[in-house]
C-alpha atoms as a PDB file:
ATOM      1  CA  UNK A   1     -10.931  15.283 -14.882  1.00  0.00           C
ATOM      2  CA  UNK A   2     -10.382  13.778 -11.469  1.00  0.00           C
ATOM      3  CA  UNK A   3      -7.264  11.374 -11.650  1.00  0.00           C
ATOM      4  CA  UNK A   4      -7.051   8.117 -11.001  1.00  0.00           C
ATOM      5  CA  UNK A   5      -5.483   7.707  -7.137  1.00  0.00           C
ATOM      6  CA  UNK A   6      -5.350   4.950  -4.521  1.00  0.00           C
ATOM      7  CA  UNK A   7      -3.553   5.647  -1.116  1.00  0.00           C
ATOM      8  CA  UNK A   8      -2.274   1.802   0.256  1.00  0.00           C
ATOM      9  CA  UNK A   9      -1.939   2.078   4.365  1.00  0.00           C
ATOM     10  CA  UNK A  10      -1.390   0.142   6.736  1.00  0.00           C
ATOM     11  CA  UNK A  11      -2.491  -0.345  10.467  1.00  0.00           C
ATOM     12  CA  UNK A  12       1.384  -0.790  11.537  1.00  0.00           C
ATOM     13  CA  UNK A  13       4.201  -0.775  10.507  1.00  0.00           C
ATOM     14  CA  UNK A  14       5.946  -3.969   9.096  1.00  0.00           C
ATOM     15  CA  UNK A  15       2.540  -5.659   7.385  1.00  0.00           C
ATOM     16  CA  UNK A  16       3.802  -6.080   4.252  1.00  0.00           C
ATOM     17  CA  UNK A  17       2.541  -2.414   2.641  1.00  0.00           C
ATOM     18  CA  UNK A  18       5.441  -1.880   0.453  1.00  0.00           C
ATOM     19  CA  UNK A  19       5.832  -5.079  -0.793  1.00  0.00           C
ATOM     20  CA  UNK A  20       1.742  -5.338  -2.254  1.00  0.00           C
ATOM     21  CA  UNK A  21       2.309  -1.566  -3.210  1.00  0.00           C
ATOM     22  CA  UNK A  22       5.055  -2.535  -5.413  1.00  0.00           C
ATOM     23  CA  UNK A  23       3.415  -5.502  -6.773  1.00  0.00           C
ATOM     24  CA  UNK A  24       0.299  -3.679  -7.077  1.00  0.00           C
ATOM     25  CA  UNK A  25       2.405  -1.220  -9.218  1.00  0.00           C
ATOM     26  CA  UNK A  26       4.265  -3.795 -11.228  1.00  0.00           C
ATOM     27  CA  UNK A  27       0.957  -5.497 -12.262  1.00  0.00           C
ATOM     28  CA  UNK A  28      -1.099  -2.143 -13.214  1.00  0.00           C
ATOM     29  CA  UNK A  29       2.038  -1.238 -15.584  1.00  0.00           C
ATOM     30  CA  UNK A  30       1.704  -4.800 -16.805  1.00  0.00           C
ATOM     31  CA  UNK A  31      -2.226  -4.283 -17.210  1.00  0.00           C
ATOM     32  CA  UNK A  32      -0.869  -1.101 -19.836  1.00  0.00           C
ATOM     33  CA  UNK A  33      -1.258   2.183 -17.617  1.00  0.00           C
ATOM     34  CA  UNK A  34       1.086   4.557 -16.544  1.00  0.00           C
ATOM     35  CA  UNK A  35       1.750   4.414 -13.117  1.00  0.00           C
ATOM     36  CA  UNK A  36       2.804   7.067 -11.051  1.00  0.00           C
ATOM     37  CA  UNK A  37       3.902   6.424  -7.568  1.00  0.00           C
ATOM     38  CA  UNK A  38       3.565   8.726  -4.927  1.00  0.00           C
ATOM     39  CA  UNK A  39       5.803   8.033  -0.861  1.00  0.00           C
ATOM     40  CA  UNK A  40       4.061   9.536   2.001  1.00  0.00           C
ATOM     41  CA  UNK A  41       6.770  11.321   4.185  1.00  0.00           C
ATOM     42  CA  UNK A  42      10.567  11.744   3.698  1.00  0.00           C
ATOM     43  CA  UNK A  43      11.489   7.966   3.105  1.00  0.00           C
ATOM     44  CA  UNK A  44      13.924   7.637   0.225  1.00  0.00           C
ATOM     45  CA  UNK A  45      14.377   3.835   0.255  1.00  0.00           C
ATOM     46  CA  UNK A  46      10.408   2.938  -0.032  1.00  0.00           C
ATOM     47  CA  UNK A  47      10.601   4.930  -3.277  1.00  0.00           C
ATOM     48  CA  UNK A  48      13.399   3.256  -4.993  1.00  0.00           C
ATOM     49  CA  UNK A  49      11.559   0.360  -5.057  1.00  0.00           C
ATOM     50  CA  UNK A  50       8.630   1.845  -6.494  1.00  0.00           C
ATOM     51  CA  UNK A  51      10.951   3.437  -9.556  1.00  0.00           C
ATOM     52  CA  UNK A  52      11.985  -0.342 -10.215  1.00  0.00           C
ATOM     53  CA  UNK A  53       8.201  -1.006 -10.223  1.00  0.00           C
ATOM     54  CA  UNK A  54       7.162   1.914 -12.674  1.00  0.00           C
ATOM     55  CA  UNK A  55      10.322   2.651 -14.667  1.00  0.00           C
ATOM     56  CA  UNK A  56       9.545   6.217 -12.776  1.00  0.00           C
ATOM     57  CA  UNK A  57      10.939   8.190 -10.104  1.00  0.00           C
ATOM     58  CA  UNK A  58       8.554   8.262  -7.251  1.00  0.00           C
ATOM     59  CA  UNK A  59       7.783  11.264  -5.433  1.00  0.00           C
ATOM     60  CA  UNK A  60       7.400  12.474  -1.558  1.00  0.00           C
ATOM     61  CA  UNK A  61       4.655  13.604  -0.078  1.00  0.00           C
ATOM     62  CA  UNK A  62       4.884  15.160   3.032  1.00  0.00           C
ATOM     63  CA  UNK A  63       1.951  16.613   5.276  1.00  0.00           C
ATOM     64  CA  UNK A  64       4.593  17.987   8.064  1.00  0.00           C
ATOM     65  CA  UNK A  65       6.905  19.577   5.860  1.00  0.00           C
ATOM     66  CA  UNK A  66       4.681  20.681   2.988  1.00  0.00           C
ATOM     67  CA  UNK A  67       1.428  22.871   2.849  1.00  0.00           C
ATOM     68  CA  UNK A  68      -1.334  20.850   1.797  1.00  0.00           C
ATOM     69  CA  UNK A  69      -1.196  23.690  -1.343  1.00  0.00           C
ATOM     70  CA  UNK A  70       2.339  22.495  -1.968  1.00  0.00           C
ATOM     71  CA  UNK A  71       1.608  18.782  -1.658  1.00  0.00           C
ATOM     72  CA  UNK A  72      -1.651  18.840  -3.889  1.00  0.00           C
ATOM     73  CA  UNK A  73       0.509  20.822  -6.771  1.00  0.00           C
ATOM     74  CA  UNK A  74       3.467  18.537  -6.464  1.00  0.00           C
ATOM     75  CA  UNK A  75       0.971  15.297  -6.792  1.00  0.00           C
ATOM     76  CA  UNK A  76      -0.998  17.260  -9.523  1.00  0.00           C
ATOM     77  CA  UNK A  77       2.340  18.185 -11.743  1.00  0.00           C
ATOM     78  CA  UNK A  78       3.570  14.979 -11.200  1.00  0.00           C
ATOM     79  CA  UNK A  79      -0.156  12.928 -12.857  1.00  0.00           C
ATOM     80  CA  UNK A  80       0.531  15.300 -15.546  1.00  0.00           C
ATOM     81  CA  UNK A  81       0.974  12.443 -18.391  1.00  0.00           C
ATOM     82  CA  UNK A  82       0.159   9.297 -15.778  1.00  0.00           C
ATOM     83  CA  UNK A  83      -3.133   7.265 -15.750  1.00  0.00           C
ATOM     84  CA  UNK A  84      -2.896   6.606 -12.093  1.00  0.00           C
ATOM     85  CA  UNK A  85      -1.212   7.782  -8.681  1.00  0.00           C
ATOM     86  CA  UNK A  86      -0.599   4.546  -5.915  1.00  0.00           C
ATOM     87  CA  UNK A  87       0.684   6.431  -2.870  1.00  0.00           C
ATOM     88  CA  UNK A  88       2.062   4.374  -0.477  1.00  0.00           C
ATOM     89  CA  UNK A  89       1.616   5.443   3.211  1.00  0.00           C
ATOM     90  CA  UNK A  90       3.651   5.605   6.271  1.00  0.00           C
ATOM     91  CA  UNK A  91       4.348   3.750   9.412  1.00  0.00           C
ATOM     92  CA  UNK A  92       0.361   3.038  10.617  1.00  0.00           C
ATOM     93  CA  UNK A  93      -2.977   4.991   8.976  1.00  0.00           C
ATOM     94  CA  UNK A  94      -3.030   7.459  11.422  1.00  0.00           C
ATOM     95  CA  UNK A  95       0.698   7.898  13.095  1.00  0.00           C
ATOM     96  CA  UNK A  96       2.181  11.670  12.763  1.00  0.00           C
ATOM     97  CA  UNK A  97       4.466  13.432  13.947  1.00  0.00           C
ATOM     98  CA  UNK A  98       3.452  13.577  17.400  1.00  0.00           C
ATOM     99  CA  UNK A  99      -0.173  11.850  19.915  1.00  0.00           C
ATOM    100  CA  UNK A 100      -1.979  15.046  19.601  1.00  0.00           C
ATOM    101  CA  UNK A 101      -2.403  15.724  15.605  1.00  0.00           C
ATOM    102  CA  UNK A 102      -2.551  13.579  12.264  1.00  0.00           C
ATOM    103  CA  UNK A 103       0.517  15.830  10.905  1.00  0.00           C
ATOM    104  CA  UNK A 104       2.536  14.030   8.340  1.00  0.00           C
ATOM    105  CA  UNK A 105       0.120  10.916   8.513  1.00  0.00           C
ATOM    106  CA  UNK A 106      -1.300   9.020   5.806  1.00  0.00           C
ATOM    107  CA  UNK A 107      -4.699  10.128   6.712  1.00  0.00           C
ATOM    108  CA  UNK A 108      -3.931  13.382   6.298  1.00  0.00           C
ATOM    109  CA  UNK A 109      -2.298  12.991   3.148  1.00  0.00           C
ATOM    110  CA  UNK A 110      -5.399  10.745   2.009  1.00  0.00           C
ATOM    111  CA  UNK A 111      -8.324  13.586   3.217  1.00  0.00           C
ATOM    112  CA  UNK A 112      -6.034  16.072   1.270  1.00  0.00           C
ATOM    113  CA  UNK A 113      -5.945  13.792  -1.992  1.00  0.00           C
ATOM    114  CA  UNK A 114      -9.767  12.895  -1.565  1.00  0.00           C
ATOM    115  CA  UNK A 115      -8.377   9.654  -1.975  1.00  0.00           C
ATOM    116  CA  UNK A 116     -10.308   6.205  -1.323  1.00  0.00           C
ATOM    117  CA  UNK A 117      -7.930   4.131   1.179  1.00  0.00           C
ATOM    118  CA  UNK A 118      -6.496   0.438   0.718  1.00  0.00           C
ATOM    119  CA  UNK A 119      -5.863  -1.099   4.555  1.00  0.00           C
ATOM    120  CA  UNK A 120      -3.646  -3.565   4.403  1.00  0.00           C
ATOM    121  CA  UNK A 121      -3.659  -6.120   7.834  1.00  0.00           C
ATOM    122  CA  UNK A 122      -1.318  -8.574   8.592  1.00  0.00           C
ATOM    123  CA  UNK A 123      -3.685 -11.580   9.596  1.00  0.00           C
ATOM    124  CA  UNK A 124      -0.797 -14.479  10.267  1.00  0.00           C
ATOM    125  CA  UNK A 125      -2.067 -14.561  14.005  1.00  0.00           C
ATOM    126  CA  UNK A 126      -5.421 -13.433  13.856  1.00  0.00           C
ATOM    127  CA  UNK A 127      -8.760 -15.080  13.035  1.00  0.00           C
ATOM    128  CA  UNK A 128     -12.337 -12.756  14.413  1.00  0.00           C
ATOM    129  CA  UNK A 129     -10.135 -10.377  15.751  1.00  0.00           C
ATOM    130  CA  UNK A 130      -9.710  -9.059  12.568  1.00  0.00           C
ATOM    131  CA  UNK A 131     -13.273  -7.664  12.741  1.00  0.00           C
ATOM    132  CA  UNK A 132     -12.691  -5.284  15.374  1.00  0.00           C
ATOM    133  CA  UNK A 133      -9.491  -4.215  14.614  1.00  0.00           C
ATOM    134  CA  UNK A 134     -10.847  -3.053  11.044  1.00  0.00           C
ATOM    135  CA  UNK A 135     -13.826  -2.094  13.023  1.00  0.00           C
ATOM    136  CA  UNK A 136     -11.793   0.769  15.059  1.00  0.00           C
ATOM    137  CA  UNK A 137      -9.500   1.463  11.895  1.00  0.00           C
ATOM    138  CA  UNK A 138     -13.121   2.356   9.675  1.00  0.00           C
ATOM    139  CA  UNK A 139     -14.598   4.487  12.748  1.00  0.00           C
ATOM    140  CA  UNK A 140     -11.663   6.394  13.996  1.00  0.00           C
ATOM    141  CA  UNK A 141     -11.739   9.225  11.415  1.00  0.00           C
ATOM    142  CA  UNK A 142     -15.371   9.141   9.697  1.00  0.00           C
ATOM    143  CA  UNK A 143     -13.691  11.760   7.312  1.00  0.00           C
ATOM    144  CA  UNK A 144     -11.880   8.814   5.512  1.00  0.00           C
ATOM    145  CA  UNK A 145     -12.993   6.821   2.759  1.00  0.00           C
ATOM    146  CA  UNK A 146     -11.489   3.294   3.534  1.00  0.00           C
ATOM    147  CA  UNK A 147     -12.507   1.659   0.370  1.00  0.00           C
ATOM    148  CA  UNK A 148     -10.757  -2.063   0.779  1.00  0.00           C
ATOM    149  CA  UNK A 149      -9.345  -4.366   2.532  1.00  0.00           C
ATOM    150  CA  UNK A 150      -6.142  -6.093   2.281  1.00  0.00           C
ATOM    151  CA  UNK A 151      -5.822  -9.274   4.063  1.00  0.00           C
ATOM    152  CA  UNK A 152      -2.167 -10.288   3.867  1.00  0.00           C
ATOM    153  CA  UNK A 153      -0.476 -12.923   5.484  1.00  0.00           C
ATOM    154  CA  UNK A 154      -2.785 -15.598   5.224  1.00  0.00           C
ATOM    155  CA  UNK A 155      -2.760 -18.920   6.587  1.00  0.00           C
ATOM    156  CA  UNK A 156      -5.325 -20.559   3.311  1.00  0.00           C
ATOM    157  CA  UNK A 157      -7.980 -21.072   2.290  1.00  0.00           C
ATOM    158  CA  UNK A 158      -9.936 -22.072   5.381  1.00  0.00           C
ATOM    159  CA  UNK A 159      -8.488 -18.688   6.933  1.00  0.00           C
ATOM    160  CA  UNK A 160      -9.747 -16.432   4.226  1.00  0.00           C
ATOM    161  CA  UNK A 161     -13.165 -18.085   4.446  1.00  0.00           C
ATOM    162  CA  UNK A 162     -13.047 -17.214   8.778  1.00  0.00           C
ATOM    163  CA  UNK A 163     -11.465 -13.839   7.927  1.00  0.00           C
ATOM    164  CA  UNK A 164     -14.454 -12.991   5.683  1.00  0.00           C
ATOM    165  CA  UNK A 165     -16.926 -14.391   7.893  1.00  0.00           C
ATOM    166  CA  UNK A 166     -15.593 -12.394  10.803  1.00  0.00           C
ATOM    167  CA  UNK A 167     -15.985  -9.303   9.062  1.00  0.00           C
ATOM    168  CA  UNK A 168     -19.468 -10.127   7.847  1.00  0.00           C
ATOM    169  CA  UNK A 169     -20.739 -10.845  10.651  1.00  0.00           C
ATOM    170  CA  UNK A 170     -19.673  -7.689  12.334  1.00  0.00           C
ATOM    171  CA  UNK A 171     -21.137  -5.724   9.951  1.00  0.00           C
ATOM    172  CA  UNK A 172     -18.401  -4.275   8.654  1.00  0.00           C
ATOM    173  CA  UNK A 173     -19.093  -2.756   5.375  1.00  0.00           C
ATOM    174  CA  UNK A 174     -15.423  -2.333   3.698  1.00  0.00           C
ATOM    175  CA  UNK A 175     -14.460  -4.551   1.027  1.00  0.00           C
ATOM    176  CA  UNK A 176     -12.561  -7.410   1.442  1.00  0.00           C
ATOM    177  CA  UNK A 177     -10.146  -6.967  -2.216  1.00  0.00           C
ATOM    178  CA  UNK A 178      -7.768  -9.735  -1.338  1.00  0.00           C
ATOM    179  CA  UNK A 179      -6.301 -12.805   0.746  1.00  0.00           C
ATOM    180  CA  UNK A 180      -2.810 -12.584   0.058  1.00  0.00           C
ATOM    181  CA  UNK A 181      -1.025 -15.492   1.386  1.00  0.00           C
ATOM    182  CA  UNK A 182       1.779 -15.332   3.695  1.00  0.00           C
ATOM    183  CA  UNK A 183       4.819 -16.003   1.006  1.00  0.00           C
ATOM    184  CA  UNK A 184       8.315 -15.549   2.529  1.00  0.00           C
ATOM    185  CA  UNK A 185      10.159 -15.959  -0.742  1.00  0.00           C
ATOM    186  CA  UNK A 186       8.865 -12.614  -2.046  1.00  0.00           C
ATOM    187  CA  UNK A 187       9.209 -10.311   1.507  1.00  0.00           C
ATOM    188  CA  UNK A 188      11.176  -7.344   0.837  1.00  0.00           C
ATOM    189  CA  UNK A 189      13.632  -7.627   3.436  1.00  0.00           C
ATOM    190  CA  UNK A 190      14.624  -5.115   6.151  1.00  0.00           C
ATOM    191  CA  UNK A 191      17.120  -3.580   8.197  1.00  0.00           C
ATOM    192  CA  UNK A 192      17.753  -1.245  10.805  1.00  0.00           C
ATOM    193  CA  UNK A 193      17.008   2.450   8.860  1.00  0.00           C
ATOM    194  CA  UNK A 194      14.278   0.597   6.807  1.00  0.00           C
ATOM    195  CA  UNK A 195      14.219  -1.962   3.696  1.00  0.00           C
ATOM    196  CA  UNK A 196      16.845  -3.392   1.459  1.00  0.00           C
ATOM    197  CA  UNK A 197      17.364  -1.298  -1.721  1.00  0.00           C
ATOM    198  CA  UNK A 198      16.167  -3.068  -5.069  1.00  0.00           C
ATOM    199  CA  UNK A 199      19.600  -3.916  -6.350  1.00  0.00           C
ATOM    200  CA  UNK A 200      20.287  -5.436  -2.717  1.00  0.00           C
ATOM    201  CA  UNK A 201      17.272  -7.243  -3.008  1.00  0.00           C
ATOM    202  CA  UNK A 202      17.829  -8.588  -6.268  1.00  0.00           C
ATOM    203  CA  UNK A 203      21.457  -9.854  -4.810  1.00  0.00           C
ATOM    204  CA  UNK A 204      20.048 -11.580  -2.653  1.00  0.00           C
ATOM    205  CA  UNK A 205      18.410 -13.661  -4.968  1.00  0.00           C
ATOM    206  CA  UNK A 206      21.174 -14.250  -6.990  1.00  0.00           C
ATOM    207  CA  UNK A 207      19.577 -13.156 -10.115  1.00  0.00           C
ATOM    208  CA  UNK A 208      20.556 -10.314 -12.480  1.00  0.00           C
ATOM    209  CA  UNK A 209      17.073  -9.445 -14.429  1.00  0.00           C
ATOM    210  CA  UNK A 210      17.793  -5.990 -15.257  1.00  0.00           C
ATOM    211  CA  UNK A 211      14.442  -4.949 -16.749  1.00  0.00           C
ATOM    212  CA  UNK A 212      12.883  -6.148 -13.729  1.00  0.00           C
ATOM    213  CA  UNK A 213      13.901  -7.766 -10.230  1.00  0.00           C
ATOM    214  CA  UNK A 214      12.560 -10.914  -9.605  1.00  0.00           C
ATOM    215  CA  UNK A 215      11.107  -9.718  -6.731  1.00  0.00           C
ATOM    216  CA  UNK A 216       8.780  -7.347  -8.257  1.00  0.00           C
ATOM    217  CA  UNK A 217       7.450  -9.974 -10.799  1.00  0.00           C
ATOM    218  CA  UNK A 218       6.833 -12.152  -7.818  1.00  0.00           C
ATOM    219  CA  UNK A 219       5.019  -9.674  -5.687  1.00  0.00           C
ATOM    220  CA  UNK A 220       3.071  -8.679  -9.014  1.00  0.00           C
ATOM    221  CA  UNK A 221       2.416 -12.130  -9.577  1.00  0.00           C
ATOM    222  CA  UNK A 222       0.877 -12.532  -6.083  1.00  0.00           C
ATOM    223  CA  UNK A 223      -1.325  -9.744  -6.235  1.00  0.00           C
ATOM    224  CA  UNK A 224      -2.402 -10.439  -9.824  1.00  0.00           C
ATOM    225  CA  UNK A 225      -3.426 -14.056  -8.398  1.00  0.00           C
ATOM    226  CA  UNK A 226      -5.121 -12.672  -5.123  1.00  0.00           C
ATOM    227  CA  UNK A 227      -5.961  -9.577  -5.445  1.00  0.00           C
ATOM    228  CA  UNK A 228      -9.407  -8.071  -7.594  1.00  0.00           C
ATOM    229  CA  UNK A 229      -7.666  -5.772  -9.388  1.00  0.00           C
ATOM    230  CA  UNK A 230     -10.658  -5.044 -11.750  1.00  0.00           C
ATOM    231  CA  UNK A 231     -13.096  -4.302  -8.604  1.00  0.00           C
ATOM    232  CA  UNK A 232     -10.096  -2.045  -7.054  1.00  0.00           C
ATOM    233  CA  UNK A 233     -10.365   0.055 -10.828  1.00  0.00           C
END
């Protein structure tokens, strides 16, 4: 049987993937399946937040590195005894390891998988615009199965409703899963080689939860509020 899978990308860095991958995570273990999480590339910190999300370790998977042999069998041993893979991608959709080839992308990883894509956008400063950015994002590879949208960082209601509209009315044909609204209390902070680690994270809020971080029951909360996880099954 084909497993479960669902690769979440983004179209640049720093719009909020790992933070609705890890409450994405958090709520499907709530929902009662075993999730198995899956880091595009060689990052180690992305992953140990996704081990506090699924009580387990989260593995690499790397296009530049690995054979696309090697990477399928390490995803395939690892959804062994899991109901479903979330791979989280890296940097933007299509950045590798150089201008010339997808190498070590999360497109590449995604095409290898046969996995249907999540996009998430930051929207904070954008209104139509959103159209053709998704617009060049859907076209640019027709290879690529970019199943949903994620529409993060927004303003309200009213902004959703132009978002949507936007998209609509350019004909754009992806599905719109979520408005997630822009919520600094729940950002996973950064630094200069990448994000916080969980335990830092959960320092910062002053807050010693040890079977889960408040942060992850936020961000779970948020995309269990926002997000149609039932459509996205």
């Amino acid at each position: 049987m084909r497993p479960c899978v669902v690769v979440v990308a983004g179209t640049h860095s720093g719009v909020g993937k790992t933070s609705i991958t890890c409450g994405l995570m958090v709520a499907l273990r709530q929902s009662g399946l075993t999730v198995q999480a899956f880091k595009v590339g060689p990052d180690f910190l992305d992953p140990m937040h996704h081990k506090a999300a699924t009580g387990r370790p989260s593995i690499n998977l790397d296009g530049w590195m690995l054979s696309k042999h090697q990477v399928l069998d390490t995803f395939h041993r690892h959804m062994a005894d899991a109901d479903i893979a979330v791979v989280e991608g890296v940097m933007g959709l299509f950045d590798s390891r150089d201008g010339n080839s997808e190498d070590g992308s999360t497109a590449q990883i995604a095409k290898w998988l046969g996995a249907p894509l999540l996009l998430v956008i930051d929207c904070w400063a954008m209104a139509r615009s959103v159209a053709a950015l998704v617009k060049g994002y859907t076209s640019f590879d027709q290879h690529l199965n970019v199943a949903g949208l994620l529409l993060n960082k927004v303003g309200g209601a009213a902004h959703g409703v132009w978002l949507r509209e936007a998209l609509g009315a350019a004909g754009q044909t992806a599905t719109v899963l979520g408005c997630i609204p822009k919520d600094d209390a729940v950002a996973v902070s950064e630094r200069y080689l990448g994000l916080t680690m969980p335990h830092e994270q959960q320092q910062q809020q002053q807050q010693r939860d040890k079977s889960m971080p408040p942060y992850l029951a936020k961000l779970s909360q948020l995309v269990v509020d926002h997000v149609d996880l039932e459509q996205l099954l």
